[in-house]
N, C-alpha and C. Protein backbone atom coordinates (compact mmCIF):
# COMPACT_ATOMS: atom_id res chain seq x y z
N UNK A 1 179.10 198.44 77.57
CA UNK A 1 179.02 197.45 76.52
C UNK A 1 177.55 197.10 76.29
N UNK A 2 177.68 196.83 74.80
CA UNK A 2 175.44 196.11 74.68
C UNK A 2 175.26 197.38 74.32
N UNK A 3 175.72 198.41 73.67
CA UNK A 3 174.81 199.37 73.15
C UNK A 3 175.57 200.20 71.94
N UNK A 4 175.48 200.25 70.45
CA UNK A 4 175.83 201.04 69.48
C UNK A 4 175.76 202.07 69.23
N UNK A 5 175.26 203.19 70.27
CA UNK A 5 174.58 204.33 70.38
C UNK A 5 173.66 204.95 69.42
N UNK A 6 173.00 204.20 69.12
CA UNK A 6 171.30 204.36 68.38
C UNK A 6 170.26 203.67 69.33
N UNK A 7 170.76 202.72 69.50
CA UNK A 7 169.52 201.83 70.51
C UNK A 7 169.90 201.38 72.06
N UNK A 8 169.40 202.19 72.96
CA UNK A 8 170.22 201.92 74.38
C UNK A 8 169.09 200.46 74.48
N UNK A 9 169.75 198.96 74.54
CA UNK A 9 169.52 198.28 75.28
C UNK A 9 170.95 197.30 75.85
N UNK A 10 170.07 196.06 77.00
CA UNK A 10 171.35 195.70 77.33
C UNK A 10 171.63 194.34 76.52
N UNK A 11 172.60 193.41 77.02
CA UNK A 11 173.28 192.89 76.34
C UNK A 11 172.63 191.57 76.21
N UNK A 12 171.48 191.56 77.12
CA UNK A 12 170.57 190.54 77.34
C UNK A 12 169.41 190.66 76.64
N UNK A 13 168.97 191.61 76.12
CA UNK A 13 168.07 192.21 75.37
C UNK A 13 168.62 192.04 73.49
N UNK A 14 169.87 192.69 73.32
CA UNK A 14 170.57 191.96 72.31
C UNK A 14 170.44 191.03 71.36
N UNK A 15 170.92 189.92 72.68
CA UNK A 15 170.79 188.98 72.31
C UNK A 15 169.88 188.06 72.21
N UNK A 16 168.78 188.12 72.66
CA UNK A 16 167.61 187.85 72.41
C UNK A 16 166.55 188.53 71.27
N UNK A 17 167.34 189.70 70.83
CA UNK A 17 167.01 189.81 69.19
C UNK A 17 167.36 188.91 68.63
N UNK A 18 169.13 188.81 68.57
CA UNK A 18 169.76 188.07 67.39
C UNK A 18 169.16 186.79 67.39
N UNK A 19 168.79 186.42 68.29
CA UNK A 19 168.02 185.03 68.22
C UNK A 19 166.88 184.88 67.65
N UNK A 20 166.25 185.91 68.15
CA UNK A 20 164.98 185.86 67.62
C UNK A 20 164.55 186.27 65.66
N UNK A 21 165.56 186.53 65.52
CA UNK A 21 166.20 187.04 63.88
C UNK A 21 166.76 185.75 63.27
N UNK A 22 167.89 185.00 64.54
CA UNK A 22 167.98 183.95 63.54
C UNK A 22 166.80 183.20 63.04
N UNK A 23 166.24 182.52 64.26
CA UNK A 23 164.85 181.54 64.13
C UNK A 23 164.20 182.21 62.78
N UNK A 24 163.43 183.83 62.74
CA UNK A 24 162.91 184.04 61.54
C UNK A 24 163.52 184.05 59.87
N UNK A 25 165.19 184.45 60.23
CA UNK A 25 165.02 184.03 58.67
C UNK A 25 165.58 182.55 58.32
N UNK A 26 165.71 181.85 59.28
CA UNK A 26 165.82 180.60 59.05
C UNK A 26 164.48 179.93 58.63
N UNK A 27 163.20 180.37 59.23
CA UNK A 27 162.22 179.89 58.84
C UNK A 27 161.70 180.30 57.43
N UNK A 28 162.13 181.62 57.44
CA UNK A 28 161.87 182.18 56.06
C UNK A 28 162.59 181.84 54.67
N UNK A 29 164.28 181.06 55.03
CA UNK A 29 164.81 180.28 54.14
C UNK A 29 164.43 179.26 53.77
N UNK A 30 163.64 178.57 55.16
CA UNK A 30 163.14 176.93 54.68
C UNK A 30 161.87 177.30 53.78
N UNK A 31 160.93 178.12 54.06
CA UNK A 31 160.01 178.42 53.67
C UNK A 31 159.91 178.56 51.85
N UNK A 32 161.50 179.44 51.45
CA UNK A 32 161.53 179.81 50.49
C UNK A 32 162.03 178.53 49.33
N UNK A 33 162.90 177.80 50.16
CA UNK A 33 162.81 176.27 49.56
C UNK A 33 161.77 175.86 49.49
N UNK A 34 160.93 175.81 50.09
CA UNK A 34 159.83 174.97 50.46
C UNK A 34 158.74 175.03 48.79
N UNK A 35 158.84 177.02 48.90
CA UNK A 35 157.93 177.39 47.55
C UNK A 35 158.33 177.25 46.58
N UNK A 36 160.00 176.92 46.19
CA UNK A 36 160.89 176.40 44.99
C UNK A 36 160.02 175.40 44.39
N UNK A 37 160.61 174.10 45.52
CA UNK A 37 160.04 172.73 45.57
C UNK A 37 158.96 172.40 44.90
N UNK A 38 157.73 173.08 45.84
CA UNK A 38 156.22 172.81 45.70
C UNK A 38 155.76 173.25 44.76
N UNK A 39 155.86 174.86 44.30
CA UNK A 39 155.22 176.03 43.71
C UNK A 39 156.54 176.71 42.64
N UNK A 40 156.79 175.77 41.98
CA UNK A 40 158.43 176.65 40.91
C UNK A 40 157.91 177.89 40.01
N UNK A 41 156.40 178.04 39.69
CA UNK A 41 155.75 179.03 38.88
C UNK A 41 155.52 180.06 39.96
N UNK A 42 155.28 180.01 41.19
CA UNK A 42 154.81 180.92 42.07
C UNK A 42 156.49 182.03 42.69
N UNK A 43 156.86 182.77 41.45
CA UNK A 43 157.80 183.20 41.86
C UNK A 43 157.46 184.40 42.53
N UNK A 44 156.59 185.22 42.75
CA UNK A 44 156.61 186.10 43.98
C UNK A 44 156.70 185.51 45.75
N UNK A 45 156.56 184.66 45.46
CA UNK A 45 156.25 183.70 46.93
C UNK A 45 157.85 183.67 47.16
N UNK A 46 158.49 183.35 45.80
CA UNK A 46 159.93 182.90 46.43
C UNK A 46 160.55 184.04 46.76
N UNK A 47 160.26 185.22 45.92
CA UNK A 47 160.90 186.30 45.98
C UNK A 47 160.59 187.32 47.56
N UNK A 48 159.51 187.11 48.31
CA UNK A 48 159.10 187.69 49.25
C UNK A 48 160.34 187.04 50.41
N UNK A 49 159.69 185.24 49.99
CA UNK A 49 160.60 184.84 51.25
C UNK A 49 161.96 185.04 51.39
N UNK A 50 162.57 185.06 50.49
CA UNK A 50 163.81 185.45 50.49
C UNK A 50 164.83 186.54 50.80
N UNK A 51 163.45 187.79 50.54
CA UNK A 51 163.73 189.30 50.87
C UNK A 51 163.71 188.85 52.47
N UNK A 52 162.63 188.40 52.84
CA UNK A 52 162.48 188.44 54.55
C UNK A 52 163.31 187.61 54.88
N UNK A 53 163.96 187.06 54.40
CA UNK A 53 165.67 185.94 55.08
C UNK A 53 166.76 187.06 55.08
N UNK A 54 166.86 187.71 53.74
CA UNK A 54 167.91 188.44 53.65
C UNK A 54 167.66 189.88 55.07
N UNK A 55 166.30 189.91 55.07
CA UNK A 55 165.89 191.51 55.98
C UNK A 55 166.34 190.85 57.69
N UNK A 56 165.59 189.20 57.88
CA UNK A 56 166.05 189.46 59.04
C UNK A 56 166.95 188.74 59.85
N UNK A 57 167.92 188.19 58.63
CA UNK A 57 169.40 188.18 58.66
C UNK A 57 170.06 189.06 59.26
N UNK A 58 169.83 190.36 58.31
CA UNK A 58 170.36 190.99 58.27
C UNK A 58 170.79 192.02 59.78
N UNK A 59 169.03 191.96 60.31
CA UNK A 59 168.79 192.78 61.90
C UNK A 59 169.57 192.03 62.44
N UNK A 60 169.36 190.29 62.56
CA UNK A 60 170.42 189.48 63.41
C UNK A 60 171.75 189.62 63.29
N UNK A 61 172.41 189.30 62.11
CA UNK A 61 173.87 190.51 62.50
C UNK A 61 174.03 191.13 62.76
N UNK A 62 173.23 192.65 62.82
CA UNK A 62 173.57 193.66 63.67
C UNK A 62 172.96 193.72 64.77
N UNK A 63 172.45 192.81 65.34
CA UNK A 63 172.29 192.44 67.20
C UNK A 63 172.81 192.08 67.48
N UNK A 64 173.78 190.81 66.69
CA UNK A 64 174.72 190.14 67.49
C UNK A 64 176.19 190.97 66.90
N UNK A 65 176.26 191.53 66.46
CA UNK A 65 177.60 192.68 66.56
C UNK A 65 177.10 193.43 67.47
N UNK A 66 175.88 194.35 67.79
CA UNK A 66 175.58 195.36 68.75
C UNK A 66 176.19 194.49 70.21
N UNK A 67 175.71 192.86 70.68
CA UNK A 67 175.77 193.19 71.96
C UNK A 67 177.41 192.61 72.69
């Protein structure tokens, strides 16, 4: 168990992605509010942060399905 057979790690390793994935695109969601809020003309700003919520969302679901 703890491994999808692409990436041998263990289940402790895992999960300390998915965590570490949540924290970033959570920061990267607040962030992207943040440039709504402040900066409503600065739409590449919003559009970056948002890609990087959706990107490392995305790794965090599949760490926390991997482990």
């Amino acid at each position: 168990m703890g491994t999808d057979g692409l990436i041998e790690l263990d289940q402790a390793c895992w999960v300390a992605l998915a965590k570490y994935n949540l924290a970033l695109a959570s920061a990267f969601s607040v962030l992207a509010l943040v440039a709504r809020t402040t900066a409503p003309d600065n739409e590449l700003l919003l559009i970056e942060n948002g890609a990087f919520a959706v990107l490392f969302g995305a790794v965090q679901t599949y760490a926390w399905l991997s482990s």
